[in-house]
C-alpha atoms as a PDB file:
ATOM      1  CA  UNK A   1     -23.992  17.362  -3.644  1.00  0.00           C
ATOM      2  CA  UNK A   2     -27.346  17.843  -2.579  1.00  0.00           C
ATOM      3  CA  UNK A   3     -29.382  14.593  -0.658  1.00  0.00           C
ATOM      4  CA  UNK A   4     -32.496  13.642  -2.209  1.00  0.00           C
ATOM      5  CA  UNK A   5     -35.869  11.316  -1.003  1.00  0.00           C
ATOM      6  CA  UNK A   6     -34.135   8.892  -3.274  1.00  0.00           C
ATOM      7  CA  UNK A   7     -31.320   8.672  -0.866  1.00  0.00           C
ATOM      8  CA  UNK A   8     -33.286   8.434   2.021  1.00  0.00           C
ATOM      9  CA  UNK A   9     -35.364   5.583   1.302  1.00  0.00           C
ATOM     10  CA  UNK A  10     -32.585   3.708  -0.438  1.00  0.00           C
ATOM     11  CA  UNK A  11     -30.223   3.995   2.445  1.00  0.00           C
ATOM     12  CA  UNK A  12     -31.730   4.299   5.719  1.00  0.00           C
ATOM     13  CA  UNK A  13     -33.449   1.102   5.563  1.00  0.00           C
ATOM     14  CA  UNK A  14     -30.055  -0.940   4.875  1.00  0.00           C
ATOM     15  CA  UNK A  15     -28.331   0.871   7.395  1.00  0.00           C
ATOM     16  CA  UNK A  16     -30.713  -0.398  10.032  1.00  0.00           C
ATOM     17  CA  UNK A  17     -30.257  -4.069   8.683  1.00  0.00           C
ATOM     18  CA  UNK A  18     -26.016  -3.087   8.511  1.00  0.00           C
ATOM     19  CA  UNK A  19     -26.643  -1.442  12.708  1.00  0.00           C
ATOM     20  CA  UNK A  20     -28.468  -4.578  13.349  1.00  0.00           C
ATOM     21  CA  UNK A  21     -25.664  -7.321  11.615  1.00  0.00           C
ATOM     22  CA  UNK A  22     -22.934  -5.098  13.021  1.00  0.00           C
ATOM     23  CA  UNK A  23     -24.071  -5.203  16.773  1.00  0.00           C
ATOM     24  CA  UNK A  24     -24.643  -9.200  16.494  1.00  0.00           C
ATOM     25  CA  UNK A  25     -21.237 -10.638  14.371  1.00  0.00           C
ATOM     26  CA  UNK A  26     -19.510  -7.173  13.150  1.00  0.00           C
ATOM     27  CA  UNK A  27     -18.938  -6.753   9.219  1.00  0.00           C
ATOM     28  CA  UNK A  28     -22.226  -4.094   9.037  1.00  0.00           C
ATOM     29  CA  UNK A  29     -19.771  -1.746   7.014  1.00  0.00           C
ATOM     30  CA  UNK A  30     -20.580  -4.508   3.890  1.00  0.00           C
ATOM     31  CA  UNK A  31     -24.298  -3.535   3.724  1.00  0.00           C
ATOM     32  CA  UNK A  32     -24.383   0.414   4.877  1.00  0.00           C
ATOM     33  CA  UNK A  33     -21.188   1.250   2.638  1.00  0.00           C
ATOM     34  CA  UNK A  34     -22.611  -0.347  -0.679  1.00  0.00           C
ATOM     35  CA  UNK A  35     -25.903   0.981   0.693  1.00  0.00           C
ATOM     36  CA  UNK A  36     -24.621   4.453   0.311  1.00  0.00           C
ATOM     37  CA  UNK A  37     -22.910   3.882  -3.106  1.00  0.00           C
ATOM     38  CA  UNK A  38     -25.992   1.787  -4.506  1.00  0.00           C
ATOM     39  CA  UNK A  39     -28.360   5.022  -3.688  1.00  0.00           C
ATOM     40  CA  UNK A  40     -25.663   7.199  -6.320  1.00  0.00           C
ATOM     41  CA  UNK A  41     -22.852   8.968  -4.096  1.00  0.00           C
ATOM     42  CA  UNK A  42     -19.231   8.919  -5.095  1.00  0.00           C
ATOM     43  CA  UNK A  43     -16.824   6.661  -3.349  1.00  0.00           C
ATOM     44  CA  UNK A  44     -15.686   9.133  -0.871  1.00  0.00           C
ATOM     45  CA  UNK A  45     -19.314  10.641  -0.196  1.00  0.00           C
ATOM     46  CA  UNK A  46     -20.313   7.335   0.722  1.00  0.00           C
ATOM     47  CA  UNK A  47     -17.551   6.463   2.549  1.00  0.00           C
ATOM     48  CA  UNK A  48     -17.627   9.879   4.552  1.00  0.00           C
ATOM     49  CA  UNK A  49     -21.549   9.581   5.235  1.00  0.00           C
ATOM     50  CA  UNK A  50     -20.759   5.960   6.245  1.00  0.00           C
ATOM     51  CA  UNK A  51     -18.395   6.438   8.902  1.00  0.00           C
ATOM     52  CA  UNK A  52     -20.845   9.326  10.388  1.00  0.00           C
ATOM     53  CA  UNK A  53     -23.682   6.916  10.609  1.00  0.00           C
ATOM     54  CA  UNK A  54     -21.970   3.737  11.480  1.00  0.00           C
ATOM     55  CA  UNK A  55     -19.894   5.881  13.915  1.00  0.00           C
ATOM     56  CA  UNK A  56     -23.519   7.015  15.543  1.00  0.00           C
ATOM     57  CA  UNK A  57     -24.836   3.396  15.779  1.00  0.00           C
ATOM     58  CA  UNK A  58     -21.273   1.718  17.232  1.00  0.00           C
ATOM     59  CA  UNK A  59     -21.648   4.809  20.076  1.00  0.00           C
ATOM     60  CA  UNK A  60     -24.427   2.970  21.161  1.00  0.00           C
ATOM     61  CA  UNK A  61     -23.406  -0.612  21.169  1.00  0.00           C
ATOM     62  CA  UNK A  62     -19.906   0.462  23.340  1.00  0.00           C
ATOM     63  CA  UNK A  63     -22.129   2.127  25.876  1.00  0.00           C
ATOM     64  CA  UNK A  64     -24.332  -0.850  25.957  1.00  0.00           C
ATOM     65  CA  UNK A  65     -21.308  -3.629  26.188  1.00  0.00           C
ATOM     66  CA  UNK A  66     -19.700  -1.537  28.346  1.00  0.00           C
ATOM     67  CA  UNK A  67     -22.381  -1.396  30.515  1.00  0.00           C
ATOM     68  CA  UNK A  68     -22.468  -4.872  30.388  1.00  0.00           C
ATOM     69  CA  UNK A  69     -18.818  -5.494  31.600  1.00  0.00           C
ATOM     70  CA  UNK A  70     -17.263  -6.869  28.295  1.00  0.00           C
ATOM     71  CA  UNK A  71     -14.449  -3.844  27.319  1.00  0.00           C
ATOM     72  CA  UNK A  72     -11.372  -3.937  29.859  1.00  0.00           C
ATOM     73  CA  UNK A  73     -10.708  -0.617  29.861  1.00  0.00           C
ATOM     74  CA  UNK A  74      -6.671  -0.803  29.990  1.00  0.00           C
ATOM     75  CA  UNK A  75      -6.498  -2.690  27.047  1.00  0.00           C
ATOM     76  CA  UNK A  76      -9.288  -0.439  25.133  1.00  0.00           C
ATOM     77  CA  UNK A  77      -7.705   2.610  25.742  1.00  0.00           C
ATOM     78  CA  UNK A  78      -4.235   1.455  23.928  1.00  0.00           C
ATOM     79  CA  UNK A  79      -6.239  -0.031  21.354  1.00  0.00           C
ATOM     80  CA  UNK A  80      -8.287   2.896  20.996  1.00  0.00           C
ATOM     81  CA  UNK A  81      -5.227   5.336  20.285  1.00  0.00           C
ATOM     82  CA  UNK A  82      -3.659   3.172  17.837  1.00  0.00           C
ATOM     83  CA  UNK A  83      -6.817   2.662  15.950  1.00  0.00           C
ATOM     84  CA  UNK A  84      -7.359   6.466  15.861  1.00  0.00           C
ATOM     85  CA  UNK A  85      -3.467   7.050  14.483  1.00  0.00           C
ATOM     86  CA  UNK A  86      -3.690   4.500  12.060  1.00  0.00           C
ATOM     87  CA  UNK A  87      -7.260   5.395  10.932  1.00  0.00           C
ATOM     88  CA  UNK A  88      -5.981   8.927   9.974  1.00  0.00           C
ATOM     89  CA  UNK A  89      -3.657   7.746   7.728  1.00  0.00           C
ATOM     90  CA  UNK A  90      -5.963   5.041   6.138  1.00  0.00           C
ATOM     91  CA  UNK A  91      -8.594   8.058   5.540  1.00  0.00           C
ATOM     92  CA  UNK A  92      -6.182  10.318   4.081  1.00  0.00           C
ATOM     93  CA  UNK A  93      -4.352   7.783   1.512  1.00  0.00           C
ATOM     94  CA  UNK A  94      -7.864   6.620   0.637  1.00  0.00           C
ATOM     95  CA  UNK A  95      -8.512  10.595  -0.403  1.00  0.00           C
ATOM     96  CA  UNK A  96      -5.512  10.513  -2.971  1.00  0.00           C
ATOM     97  CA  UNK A  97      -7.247   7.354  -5.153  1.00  0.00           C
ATOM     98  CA  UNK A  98      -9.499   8.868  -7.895  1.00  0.00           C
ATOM     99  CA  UNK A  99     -13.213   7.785  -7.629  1.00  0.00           C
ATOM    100  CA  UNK A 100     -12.601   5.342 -10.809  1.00  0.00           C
ATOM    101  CA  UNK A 101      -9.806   3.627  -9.336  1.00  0.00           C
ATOM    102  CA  UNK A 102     -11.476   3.428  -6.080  1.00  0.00           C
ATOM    103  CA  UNK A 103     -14.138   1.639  -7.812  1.00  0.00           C
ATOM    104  CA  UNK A 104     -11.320  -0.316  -9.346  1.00  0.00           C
ATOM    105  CA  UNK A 105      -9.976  -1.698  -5.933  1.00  0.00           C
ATOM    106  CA  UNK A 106     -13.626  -2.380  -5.006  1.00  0.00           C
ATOM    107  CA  UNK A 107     -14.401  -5.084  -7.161  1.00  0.00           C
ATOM    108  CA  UNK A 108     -11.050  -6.577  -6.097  1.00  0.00           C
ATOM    109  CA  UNK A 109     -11.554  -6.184  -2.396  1.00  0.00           C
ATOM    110  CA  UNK A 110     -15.461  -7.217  -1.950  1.00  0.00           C
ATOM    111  CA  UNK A 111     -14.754 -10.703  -3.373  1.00  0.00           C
ATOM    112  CA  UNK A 112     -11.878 -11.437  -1.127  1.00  0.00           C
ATOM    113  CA  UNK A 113     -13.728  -9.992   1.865  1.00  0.00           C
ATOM    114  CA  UNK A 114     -17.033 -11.570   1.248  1.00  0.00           C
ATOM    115  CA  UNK A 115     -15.176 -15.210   0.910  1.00  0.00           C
ATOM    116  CA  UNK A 116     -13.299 -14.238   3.800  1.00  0.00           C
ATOM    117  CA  UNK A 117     -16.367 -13.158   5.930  1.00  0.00           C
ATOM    118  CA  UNK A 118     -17.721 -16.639   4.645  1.00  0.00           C
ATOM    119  CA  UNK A 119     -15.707 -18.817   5.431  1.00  0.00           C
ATOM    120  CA  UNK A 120     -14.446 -17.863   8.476  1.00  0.00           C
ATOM    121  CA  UNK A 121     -16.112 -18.900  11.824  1.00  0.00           C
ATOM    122  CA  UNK A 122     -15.592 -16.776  15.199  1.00  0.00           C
ATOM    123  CA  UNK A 123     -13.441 -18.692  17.571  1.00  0.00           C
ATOM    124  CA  UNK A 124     -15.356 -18.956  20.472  1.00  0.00           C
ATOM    125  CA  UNK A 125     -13.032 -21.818  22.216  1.00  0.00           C
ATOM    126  CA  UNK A 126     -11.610 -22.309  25.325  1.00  0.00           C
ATOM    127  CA  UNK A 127      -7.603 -20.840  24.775  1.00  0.00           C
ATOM    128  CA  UNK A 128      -5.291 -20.466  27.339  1.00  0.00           C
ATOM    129  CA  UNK A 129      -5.032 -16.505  28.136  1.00  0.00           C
ATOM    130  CA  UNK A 130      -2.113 -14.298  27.790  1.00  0.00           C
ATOM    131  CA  UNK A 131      -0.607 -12.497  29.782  1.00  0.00           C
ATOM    132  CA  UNK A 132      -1.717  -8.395  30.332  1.00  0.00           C
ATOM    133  CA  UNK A 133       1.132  -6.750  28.509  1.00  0.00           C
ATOM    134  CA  UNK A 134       1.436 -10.048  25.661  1.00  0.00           C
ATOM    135  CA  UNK A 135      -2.214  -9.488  24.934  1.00  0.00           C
ATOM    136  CA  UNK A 136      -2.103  -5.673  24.749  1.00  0.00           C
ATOM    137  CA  UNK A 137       0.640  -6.239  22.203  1.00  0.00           C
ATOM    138  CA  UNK A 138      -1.431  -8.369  20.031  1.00  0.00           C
ATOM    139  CA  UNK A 139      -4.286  -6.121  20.196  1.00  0.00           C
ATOM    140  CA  UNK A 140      -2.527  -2.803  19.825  1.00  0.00           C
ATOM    141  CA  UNK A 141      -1.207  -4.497  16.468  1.00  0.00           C
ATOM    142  CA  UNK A 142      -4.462  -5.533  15.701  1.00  0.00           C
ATOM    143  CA  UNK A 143      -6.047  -2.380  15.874  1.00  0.00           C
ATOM    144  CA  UNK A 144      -3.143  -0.583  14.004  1.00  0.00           C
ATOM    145  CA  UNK A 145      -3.556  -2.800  11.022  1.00  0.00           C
ATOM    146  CA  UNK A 146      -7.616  -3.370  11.028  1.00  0.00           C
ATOM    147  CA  UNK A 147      -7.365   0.683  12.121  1.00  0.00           C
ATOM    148  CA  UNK A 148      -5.638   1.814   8.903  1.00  0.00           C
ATOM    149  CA  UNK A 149      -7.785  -0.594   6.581  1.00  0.00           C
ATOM    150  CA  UNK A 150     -11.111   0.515   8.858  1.00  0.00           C
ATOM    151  CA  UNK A 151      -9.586   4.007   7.151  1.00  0.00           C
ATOM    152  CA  UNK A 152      -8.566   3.747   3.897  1.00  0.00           C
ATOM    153  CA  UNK A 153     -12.208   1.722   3.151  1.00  0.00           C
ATOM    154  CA  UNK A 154     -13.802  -0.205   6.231  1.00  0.00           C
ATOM    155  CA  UNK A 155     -16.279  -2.694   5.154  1.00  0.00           C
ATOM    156  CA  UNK A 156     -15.441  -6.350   7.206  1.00  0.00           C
ATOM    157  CA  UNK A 157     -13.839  -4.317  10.192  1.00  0.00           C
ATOM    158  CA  UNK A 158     -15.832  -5.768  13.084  1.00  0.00           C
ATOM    159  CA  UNK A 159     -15.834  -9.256  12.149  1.00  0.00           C
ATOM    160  CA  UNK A 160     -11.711  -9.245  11.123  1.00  0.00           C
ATOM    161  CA  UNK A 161     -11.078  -7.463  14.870  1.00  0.00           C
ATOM    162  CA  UNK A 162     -13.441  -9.895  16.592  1.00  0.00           C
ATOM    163  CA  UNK A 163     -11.388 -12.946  14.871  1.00  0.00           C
ATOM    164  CA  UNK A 164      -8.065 -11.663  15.509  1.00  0.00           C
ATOM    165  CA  UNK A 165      -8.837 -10.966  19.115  1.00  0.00           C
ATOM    166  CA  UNK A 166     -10.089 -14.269  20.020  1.00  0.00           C
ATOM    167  CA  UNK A 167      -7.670 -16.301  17.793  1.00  0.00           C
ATOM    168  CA  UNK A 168      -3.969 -13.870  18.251  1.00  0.00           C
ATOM    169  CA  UNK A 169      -4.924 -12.410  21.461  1.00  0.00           C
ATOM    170  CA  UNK A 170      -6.722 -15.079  22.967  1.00  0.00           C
ATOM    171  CA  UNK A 171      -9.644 -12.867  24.112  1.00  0.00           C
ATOM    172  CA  UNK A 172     -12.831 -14.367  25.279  1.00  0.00           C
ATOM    173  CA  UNK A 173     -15.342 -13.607  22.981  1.00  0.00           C
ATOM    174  CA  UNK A 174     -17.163 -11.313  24.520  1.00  0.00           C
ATOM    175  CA  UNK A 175     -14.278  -9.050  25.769  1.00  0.00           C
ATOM    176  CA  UNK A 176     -13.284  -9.184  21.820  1.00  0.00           C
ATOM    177  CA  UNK A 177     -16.547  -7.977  20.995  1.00  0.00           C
ATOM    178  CA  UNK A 178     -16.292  -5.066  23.332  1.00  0.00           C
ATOM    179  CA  UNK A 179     -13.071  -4.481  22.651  1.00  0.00           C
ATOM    180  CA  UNK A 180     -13.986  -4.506  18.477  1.00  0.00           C
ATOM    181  CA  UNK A 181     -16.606  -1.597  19.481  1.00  0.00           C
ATOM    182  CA  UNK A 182     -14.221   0.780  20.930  1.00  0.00           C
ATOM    183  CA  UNK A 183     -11.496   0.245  18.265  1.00  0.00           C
ATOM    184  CA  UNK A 184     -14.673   0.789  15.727  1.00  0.00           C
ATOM    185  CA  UNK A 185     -15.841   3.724  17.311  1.00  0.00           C
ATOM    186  CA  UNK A 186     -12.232   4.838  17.590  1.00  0.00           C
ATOM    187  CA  UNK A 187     -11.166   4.189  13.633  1.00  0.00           C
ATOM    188  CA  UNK A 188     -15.158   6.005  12.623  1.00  0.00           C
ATOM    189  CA  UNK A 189     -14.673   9.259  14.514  1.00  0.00           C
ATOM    190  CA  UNK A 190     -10.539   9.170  13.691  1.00  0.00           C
ATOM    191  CA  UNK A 191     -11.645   8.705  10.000  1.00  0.00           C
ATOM    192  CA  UNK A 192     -14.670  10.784   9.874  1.00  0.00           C
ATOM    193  CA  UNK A 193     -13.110  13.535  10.984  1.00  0.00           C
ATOM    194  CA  UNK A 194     -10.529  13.956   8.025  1.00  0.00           C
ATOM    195  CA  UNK A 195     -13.464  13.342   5.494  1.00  0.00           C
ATOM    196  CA  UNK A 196     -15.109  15.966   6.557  1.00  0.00           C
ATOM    197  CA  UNK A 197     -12.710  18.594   6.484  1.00  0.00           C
ATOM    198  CA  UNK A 198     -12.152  17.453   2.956  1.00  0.00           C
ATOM    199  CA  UNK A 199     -15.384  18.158   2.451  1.00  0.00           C
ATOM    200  CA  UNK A 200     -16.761  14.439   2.220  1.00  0.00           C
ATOM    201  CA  UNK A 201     -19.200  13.906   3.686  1.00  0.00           C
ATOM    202  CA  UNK A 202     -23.025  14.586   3.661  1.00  0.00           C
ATOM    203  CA  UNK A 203     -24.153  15.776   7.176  1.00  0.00           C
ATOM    204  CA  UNK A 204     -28.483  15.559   6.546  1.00  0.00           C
ATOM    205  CA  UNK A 205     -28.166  11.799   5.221  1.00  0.00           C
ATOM    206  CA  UNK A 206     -25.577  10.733   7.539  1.00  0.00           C
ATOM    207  CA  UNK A 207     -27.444  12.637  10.390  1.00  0.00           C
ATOM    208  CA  UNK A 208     -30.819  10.822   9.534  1.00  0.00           C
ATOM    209  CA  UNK A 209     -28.978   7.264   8.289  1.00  0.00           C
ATOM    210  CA  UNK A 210     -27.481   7.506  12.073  1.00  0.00           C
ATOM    211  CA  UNK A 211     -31.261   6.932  13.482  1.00  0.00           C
ATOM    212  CA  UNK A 212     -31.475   4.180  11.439  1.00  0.00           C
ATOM    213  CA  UNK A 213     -27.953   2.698  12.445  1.00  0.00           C
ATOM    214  CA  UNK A 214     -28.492   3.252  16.667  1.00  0.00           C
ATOM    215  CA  UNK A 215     -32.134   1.542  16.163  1.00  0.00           C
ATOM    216  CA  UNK A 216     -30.323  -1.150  14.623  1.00  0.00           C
ATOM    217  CA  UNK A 217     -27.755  -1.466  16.705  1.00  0.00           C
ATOM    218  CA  UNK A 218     -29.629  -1.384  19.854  1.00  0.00           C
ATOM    219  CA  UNK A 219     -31.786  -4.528  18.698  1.00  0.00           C
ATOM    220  CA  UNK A 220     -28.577  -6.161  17.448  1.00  0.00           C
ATOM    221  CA  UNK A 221     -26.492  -5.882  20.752  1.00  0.00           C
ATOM    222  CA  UNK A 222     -29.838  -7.344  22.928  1.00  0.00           C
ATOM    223  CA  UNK A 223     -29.464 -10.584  19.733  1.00  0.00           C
ATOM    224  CA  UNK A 224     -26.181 -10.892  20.518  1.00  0.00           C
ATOM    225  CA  UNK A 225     -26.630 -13.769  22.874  1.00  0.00           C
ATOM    226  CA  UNK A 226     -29.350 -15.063  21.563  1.00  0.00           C
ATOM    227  CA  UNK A 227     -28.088 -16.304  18.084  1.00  0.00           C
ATOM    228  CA  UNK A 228     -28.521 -13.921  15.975  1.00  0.00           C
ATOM    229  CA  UNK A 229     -26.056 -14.456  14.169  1.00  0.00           C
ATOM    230  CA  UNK A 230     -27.496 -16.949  11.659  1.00  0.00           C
ATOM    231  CA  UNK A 231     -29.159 -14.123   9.544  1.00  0.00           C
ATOM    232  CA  UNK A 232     -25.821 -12.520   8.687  1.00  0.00           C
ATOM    233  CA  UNK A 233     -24.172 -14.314   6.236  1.00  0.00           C
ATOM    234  CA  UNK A 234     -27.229 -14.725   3.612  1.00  0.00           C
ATOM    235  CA  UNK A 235     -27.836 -10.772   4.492  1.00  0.00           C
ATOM    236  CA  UNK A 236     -24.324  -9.940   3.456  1.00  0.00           C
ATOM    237  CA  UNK A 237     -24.325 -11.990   0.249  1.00  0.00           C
ATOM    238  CA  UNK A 238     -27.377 -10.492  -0.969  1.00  0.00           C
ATOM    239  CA  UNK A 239     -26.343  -6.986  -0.507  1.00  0.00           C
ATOM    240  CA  UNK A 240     -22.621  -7.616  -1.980  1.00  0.00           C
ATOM    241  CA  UNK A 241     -24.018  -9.120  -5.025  1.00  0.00           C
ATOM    242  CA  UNK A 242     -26.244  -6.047  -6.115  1.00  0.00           C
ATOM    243  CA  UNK A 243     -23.534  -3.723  -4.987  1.00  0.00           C
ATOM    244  CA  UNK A 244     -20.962  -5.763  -6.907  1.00  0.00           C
ATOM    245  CA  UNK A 245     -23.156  -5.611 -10.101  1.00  0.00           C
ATOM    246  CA  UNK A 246     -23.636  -2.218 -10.014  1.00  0.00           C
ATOM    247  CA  UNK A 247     -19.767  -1.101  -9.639  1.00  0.00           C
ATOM    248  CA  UNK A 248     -18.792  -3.083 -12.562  1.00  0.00           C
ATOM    249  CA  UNK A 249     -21.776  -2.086 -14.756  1.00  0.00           C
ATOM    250  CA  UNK A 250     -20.911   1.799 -13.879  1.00  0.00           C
ATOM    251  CA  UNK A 251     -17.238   1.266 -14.829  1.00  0.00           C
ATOM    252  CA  UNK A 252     -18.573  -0.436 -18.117  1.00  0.00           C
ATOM    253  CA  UNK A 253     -20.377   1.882 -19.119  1.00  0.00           C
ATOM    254  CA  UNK A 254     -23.696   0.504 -18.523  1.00  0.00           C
END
């Protein structure tokens, strides 16, 4: 498949906005996937290309909350391997769905996850902490589950990790956050890695969307404390309606 200026303009531009949204409140994988699929590629181009540019831009924010003291290490590292098993698996079942059906499952699964990403509010309260080993547990499980889905289609990954972290793991929020990064970065490269050698992925876009994605990223993570958040949701909606209008007109015939 060969990348055009078409591509370029369409995507790079939402995949700053998705590096920017991701790095603040997670769920960035709802504007840069559709992005990728709105500018023409296939299901599994897009996805491929996705995870290589996403992957580039979360790179950044780990090193930067790292930095910052927000990923315990211990717990990252068990998260991190479980994320990368599960994400494997995810990737390849995703490979076996034909590009119709996968368009199928779409319209199914960006409803749910928009109202989900909607709805929900991060739980930044005070909650008695667990444990070492109790809240490895719950995170390990976490990223085994959020891994495979992060996998298999990805879209909603940051936000669902950051939530079950601070509500089943009892995380501060922060440590979720960094925590969220390294299970991200873990699930892209885990999941990147068996699109490519399926031949999914488009190296030029993803290379130059990946620019776009650590730009936004790096302004996201220095929001993140400063309330940023706010511009997410109506961002998100925006960018799920168009892509949800143009998946079903393609599969009617439009």
């Amino acid at each position: 498949m060969t990348v055009t200026i078409t591509h370029v303009l369409i995507v790079c531009p939402l995949v700053f906005l998705a590096g920017f949204v991701d790095a603040v409140a997670g769920g960035g994988g709802l504007i840069s996937l559709p992005a990728y699929m709105i500018a023409g590629l296939p299901a599994h181009y897009a996805i491929g290309t996705n995870k290589m540019s996403s992957g580039m831009g979360t790179a950044l924010t780990t090193f930067r909350y790292a930095k910052n003291g927000y990923i315990p290490w211990k717990q990252a590292g068990i998260c991190a391997v479980c994320a990368l098993a599960a994400s494997c698996v995810g990737a390849r079942l995703g490979l076996l769905l034909d590009d119709c059906v996968f368009k199928m499952i779409l319209l199914l699964i960006l409803p749910l996850t928009a109202l989900y990403i909607f709805r929900c509010r991060t739980l930044d309260i005070d909650r008695d902490p667990y444990s070492f080993w109790k809240t490895t547990c719950f995170s390990a499980g976490a990223a085994l589950v959020i891994g495979a889905y992060d996998g298999f289609y990805g879209p909603g990954t940051g936000t669902f990790l950051i939530l079950l972290l601070t509500g089943l793991a009892h995380m501060r929020l922060n440590q979720a956050n960094g925590i969220s990064k390294v299970i991200n970065l873990s699930t892209n490269i885990a999941s990147f890695s068996v699109l490519f050698y399926y031949g999914k992925t488009l190296i030029p876009l993803g290379a130059a969307a990946g620019v776009f994605s650590i730009a936004g990223n790096y302004l996201g993570s220095r929001f993140f404390d400063r309330g940023g958040a706010k511009i997410v949701k109506p961002v998100i909606g925006a960018v799920l309606t168009i892509f949800f209008i143009k998946v079903a007109a393609e599969l009617a015939g439009v």
